[in-house]
C-alpha atoms as a PDB file:
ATOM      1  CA  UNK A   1     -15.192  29.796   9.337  1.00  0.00           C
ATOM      2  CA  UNK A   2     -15.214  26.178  10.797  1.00  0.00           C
ATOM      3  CA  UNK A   3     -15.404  25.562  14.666  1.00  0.00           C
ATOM      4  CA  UNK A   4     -11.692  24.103  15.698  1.00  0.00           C
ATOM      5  CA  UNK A   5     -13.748  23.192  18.643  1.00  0.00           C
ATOM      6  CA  UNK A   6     -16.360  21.368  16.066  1.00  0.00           C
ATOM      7  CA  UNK A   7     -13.660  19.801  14.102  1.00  0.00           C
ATOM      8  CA  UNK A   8     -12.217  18.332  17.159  1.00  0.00           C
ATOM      9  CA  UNK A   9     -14.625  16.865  18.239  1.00  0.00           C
ATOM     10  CA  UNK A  10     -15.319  15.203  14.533  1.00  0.00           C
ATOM     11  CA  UNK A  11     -12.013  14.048  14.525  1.00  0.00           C
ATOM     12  CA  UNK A  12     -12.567  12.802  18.467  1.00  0.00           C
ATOM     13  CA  UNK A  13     -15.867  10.668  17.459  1.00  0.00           C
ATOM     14  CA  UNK A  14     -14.669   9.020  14.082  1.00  0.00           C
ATOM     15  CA  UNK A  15     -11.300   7.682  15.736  1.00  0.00           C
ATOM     16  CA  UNK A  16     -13.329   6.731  19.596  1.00  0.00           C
ATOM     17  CA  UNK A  17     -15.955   5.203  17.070  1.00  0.00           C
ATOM     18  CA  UNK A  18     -13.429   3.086  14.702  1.00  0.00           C
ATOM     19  CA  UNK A  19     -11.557   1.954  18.099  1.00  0.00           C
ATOM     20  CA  UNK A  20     -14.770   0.255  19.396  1.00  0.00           C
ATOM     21  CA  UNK A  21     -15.816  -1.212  16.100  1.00  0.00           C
ATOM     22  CA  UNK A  22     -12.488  -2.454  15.810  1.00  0.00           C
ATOM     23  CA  UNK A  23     -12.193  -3.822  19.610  1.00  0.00           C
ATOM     24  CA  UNK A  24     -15.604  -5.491  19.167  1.00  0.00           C
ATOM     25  CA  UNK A  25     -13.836  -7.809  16.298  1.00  0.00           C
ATOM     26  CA  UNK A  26     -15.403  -6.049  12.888  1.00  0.00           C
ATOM     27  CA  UNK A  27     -12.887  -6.114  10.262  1.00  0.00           C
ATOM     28  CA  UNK A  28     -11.646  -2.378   9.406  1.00  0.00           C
ATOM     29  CA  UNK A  29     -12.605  -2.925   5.999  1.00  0.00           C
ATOM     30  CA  UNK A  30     -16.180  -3.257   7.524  1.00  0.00           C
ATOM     31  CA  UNK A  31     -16.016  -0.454   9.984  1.00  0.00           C
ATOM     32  CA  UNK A  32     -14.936   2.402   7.801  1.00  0.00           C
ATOM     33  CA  UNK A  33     -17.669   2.173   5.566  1.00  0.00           C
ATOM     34  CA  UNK A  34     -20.246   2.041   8.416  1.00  0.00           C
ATOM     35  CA  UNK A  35     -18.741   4.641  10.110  1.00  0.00           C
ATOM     36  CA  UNK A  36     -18.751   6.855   6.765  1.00  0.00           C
ATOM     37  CA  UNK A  37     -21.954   6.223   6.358  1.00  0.00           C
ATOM     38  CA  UNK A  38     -22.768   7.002   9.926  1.00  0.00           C
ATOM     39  CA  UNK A  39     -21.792  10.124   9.554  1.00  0.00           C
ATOM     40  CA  UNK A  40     -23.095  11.205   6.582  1.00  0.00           C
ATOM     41  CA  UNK A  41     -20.091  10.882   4.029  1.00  0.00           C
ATOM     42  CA  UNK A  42     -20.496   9.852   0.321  1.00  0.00           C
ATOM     43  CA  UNK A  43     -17.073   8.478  -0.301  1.00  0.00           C
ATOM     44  CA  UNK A  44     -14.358   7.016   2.465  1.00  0.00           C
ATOM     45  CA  UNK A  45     -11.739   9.733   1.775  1.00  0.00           C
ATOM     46  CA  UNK A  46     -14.217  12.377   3.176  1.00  0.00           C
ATOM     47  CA  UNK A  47     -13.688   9.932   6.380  1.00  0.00           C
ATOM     48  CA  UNK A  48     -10.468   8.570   6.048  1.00  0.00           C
ATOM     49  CA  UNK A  49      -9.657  12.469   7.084  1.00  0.00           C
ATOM     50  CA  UNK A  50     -11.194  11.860  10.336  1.00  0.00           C
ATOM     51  CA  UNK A  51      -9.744   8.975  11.762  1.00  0.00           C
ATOM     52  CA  UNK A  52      -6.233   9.048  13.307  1.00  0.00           C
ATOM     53  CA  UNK A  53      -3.659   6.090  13.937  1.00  0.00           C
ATOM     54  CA  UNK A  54      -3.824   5.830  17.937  1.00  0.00           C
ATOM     55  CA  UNK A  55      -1.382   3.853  20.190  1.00  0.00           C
ATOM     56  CA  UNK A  56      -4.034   1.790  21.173  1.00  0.00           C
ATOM     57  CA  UNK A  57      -4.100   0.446  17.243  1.00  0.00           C
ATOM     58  CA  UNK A  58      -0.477   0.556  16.634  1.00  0.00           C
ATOM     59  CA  UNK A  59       0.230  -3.032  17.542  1.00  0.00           C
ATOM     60  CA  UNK A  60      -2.451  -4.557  15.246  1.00  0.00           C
ATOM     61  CA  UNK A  61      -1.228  -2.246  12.350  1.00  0.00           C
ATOM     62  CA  UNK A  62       2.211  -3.269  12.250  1.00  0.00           C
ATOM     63  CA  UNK A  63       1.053  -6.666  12.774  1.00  0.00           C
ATOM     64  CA  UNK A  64      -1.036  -6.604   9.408  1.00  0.00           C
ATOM     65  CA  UNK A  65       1.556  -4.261   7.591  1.00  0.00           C
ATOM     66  CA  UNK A  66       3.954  -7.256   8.698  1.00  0.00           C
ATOM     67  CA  UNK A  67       2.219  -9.440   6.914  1.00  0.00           C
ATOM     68  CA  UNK A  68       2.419  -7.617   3.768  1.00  0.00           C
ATOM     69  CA  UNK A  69       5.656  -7.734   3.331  1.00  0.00           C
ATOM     70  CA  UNK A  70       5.732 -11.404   1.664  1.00  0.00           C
ATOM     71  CA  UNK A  71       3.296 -10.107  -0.918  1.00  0.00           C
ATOM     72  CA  UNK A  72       6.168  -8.184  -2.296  1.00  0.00           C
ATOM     73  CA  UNK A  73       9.872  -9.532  -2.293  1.00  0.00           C
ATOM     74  CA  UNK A  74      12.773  -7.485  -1.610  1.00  0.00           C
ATOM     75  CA  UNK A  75      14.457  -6.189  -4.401  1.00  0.00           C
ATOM     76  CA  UNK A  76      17.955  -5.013  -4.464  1.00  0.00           C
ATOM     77  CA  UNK A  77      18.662  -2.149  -7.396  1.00  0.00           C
ATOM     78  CA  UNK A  78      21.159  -4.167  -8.754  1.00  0.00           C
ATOM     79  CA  UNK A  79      18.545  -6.815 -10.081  1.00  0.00           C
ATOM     80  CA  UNK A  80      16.428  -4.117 -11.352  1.00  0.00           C
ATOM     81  CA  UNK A  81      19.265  -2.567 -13.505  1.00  0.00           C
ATOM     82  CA  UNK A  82      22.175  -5.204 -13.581  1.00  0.00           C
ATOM     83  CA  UNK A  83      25.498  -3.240 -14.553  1.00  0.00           C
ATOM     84  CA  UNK A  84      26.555  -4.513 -18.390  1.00  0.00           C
END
């Protein structure tokens, strides 16, 4: 049977780690993988469990998600399936 204890403080290190990585200006596409492989994981789902979205990230997330949205145009249903 697994700590909760042990597992808290998992999930404490991989999010206080990713924060600082982040803060010191490495690209979260860099950190993850460092900090997966920092902690032993084979594959970034193993760490992806780990990590947590914290108010002190929120900002810069829903700046980049922002961003995202002119990748992909709105689409009303009616374009998709246009009544005959």
């Amino acid at each position: 049977m697994k700590s909760k204890r042990l597992d808290f403080i998992r999930h404490s290190f991989c999010t206080l780690s990713l924060n600082r990585m982040l803060d010191s200006g490495m690209d979260l596409y860099v950190a993850v993988p460092v900090l997966a492989s920092y902690v032993g994981h084979v594959n970034l789902t193993d760490t992806e469990r780990y990590i947590h979205l914290t108010e002190h990230g929120y900002d810069e997330f829903v700046r980049r998600e922002g961003a995202l949205k002119t990748l992909i145009p709105e689409v009303d249903v009616y374009e998709l399936f246009p009544i005959k």
